[in-house]
C-alpha atoms as a PDB file:
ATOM      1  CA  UNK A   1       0.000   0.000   0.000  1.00  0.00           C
ATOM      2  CA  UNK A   2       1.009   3.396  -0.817  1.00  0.00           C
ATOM      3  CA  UNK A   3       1.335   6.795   1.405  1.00  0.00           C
ATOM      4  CA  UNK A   4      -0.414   9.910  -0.054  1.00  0.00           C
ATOM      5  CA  UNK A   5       2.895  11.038  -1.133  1.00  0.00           C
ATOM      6  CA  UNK A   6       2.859   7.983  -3.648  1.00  0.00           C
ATOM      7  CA  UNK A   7       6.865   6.276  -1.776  1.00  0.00           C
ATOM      8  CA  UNK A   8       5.635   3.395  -1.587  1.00  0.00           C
ATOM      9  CA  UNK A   9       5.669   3.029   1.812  1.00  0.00           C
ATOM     10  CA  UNK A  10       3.229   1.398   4.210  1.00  0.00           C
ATOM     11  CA  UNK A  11       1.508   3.720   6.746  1.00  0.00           C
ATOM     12  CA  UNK A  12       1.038   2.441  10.117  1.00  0.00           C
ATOM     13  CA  UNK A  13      -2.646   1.641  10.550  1.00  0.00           C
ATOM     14  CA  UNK A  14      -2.334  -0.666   7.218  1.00  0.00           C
ATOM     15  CA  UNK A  15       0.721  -2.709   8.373  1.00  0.00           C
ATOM     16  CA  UNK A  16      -1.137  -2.903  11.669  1.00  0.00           C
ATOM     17  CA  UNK A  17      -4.410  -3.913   9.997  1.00  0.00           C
ATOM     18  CA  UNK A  18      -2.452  -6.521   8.114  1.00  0.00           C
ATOM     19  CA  UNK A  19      -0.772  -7.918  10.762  1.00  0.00           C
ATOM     20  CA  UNK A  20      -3.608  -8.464  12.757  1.00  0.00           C
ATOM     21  CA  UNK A  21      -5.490 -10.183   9.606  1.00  0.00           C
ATOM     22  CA  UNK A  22      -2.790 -12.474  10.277  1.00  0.00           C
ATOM     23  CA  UNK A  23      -4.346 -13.996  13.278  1.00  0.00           C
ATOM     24  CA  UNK A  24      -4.568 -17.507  12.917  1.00  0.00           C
ATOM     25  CA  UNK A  25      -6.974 -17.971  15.441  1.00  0.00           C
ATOM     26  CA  UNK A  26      -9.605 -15.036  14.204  1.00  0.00           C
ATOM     27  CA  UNK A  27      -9.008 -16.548  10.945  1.00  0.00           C
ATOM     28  CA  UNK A  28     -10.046 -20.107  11.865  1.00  0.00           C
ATOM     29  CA  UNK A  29     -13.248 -18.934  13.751  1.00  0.00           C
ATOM     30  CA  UNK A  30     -14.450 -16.848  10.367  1.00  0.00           C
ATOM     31  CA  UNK A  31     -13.726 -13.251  12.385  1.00  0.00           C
ATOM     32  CA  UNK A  32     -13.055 -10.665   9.576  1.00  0.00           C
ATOM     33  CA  UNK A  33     -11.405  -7.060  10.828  1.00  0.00           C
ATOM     34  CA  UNK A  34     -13.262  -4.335   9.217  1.00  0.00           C
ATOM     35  CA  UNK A  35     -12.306  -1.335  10.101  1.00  0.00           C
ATOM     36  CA  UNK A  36      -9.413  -0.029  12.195  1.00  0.00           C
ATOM     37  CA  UNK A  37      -9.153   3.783  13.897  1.00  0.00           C
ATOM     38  CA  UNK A  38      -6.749   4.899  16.545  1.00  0.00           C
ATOM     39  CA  UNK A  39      -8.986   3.524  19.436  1.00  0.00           C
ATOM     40  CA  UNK A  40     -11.340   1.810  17.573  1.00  0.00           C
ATOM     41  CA  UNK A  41     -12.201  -1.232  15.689  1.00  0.00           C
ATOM     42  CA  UNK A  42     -14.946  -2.898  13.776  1.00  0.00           C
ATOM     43  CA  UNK A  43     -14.785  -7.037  13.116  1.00  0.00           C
ATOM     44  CA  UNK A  44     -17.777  -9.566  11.786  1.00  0.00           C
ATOM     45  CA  UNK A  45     -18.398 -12.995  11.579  1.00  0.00           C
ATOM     46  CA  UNK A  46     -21.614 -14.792  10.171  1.00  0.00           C
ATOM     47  CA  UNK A  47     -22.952 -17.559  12.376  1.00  0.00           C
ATOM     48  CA  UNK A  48     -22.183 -20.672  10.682  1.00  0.00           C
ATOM     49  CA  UNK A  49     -23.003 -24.403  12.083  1.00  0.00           C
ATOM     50  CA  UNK A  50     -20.386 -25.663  13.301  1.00  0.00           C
ATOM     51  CA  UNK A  51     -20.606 -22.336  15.744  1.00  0.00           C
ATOM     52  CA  UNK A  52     -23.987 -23.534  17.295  1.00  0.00           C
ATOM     53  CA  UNK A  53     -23.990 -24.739  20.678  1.00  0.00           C
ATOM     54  CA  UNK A  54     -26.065 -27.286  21.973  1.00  0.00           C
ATOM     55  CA  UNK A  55     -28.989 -25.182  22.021  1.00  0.00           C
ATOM     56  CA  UNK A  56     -28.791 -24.041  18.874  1.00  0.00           C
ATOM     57  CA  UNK A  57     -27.517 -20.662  18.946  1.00  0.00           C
ATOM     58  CA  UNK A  58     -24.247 -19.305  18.811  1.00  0.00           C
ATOM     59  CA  UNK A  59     -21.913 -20.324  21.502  1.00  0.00           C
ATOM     60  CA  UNK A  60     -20.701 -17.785  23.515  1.00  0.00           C
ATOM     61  CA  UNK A  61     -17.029 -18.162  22.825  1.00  0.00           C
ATOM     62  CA  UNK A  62     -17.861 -17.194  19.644  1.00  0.00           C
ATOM     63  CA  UNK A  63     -19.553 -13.745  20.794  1.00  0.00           C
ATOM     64  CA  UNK A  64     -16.701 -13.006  22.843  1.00  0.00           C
ATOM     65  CA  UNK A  65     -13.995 -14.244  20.477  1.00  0.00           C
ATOM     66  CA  UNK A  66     -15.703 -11.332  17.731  1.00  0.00           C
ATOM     67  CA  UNK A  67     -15.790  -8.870  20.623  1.00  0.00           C
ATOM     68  CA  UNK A  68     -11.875 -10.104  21.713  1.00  0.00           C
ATOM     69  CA  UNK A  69     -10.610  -9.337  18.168  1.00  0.00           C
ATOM     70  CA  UNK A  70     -12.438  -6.140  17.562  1.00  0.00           C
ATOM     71  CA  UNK A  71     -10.753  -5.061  21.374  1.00  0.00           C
ATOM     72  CA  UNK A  72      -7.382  -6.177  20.456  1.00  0.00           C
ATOM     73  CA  UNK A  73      -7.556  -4.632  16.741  1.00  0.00           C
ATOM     74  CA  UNK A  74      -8.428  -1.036  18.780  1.00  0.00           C
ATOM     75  CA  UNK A  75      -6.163  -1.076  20.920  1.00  0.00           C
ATOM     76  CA  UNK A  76      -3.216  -2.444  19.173  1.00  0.00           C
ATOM     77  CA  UNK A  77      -4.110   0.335  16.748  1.00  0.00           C
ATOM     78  CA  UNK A  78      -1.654   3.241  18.160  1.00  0.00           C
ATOM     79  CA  UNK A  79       0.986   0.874  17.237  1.00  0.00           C
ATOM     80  CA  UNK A  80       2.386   0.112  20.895  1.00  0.00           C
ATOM     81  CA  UNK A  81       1.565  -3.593  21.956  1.00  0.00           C
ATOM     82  CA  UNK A  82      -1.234  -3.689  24.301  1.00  0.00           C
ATOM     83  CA  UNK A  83      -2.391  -7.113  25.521  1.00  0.00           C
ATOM     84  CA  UNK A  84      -5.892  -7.849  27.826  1.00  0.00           C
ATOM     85  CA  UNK A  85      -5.772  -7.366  31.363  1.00  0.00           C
ATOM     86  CA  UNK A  86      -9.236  -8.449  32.007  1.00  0.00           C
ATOM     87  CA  UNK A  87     -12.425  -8.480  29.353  1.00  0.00           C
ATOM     88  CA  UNK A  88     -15.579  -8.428  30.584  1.00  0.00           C
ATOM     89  CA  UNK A  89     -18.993  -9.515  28.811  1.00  0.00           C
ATOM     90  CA  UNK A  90     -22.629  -9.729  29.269  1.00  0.00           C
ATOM     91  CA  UNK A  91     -24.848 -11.806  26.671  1.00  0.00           C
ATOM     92  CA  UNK A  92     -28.132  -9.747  25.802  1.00  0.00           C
ATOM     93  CA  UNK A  93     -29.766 -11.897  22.629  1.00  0.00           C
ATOM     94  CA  UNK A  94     -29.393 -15.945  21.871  1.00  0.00           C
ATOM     95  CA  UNK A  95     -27.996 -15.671  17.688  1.00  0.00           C
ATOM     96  CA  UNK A  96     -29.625 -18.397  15.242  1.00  0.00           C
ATOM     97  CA  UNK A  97     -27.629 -19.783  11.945  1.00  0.00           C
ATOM     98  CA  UNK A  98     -27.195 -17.736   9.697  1.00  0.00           C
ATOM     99  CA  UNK A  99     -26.568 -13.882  11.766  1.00  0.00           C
ATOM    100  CA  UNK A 100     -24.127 -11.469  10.536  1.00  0.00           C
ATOM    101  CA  UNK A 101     -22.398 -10.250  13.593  1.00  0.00           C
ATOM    102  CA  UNK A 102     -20.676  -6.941  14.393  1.00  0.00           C
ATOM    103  CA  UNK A 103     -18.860  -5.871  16.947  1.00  0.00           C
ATOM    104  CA  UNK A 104     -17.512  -2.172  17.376  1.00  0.00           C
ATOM    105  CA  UNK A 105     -14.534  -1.466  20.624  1.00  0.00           C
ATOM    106  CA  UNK A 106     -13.947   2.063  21.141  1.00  0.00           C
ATOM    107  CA  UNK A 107     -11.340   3.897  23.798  1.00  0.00           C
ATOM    108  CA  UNK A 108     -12.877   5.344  26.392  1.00  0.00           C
ATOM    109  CA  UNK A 109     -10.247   6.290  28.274  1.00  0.00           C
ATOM    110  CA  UNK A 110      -6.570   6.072  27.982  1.00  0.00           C
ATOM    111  CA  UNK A 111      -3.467   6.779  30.679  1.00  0.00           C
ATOM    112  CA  UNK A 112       0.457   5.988  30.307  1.00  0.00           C
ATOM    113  CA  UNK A 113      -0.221   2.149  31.208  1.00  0.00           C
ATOM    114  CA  UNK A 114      -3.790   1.273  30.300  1.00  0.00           C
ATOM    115  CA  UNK A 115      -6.221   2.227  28.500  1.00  0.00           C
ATOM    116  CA  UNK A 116     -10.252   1.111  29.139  1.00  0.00           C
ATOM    117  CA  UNK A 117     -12.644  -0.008  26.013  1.00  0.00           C
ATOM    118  CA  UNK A 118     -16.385  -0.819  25.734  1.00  0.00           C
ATOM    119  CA  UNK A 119     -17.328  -3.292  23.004  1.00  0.00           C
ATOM    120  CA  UNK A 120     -20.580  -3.704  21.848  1.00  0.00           C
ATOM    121  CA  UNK A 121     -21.586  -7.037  19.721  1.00  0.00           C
ATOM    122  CA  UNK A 122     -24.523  -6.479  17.367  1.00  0.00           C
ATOM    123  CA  UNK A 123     -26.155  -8.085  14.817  1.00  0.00           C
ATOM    124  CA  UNK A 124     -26.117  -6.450  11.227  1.00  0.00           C
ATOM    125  CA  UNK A 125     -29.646  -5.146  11.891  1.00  0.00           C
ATOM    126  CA  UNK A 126     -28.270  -3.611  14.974  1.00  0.00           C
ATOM    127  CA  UNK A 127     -30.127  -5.624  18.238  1.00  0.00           C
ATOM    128  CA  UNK A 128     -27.467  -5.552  20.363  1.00  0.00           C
ATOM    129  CA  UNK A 129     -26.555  -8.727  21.629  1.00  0.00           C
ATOM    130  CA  UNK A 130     -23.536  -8.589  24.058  1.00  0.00           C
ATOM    131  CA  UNK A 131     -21.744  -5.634  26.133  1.00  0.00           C
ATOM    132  CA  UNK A 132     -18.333  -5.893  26.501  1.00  0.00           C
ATOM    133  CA  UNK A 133     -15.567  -4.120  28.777  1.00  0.00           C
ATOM    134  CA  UNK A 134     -11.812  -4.998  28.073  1.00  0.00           C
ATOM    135  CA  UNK A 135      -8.392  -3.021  30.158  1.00  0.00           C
ATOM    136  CA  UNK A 136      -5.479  -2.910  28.414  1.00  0.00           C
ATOM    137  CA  UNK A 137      -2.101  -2.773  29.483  1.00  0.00           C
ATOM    138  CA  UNK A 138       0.395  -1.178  27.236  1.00  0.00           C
ATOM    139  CA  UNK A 139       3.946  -2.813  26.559  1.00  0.00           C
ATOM    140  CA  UNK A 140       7.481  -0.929  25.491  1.00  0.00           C
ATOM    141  CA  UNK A 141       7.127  -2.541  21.798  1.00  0.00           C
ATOM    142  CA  UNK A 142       5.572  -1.499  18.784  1.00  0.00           C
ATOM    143  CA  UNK A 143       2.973  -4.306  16.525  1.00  0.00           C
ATOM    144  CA  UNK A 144       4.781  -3.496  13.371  1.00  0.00           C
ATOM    145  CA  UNK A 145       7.949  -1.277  12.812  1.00  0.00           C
ATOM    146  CA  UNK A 146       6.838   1.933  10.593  1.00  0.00           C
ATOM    147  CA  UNK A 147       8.311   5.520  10.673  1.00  0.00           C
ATOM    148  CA  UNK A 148       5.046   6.899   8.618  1.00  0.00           C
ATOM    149  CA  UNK A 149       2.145   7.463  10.706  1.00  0.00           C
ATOM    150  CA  UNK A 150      -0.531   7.471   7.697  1.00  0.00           C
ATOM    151  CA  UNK A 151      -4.082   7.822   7.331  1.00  0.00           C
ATOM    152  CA  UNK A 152      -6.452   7.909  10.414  1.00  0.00           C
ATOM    153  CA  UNK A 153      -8.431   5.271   9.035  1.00  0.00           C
ATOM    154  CA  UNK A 154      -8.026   2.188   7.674  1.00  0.00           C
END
């Protein structure tokens, strides 16, 4: 990908973005990373099967696996590694077969060492169907090593 200037170079919030499509694990489950801000992220997933729990609906681990991704995508974004401290979650809705999911984490407050994020889970129509609260705790390394800070928006 290209900076505005046309050098060729990669700006941050795409090499971050790419690395994190790179997760193995949100690539087995089906989790797809839509949209990445500085404090914010947007992932989705459509309910498939092998997903269902014994009831029928989606399990839970899936919910909180889309909400996990979409909390580590925001706030990895500012390109210093941040890893959970604790994530939180409340189910709201049971999710046939078949749901798109979306789940949106935003910053809602950041100091020196952690920073706080709500994450709501939502299905395309928008019922909400979890409520998510994940602390981070910020590292001394960067996700990917870019000078060029880029575009706010990815």
């Amino acid at each position: 990908m290209k900076d505005e200037t046309g050098s060729g170079k990669k700006d941050t919030l795409a090499a971050i973005s790419e690395t994190l499509q790179g997760d193995q694990y949100a690539r087995f489950v089906g989790i797809r990373i839509v949209r990445i801000e500085k404090g914010y992220a947007q992932t989705e997933l459509t309910v498939v099967d092998h997903m269902l729990n014994f009831n029928n609906v989606a399990h839970g681990g899936v919910i909180f696996s889309l909400a996990d991704v979409a909390f580590a995508a925001a706030c990895n974004s500012y390109n210093q590694t941040s890893v959970a401290l604790s994530f939180h979650i409340v189910y709201r809705k049971p999710i046939k077969l078949g749901t798109r999911l979306v789940a949106e984490a935003k910053e809602e407050s950041a100091g020196k060492n952690t920073s706080l994020y709500t994450i709501a889970v939502k299905t395309d129509e928008g019922r909400l169907v979890a409520l998510c609260e994940g602390l981070a705790y910020k590292l001394q390394s960067k996700v990917v090593d870019i000078d060029n800070d880029g575009p706010e928006a990815i």
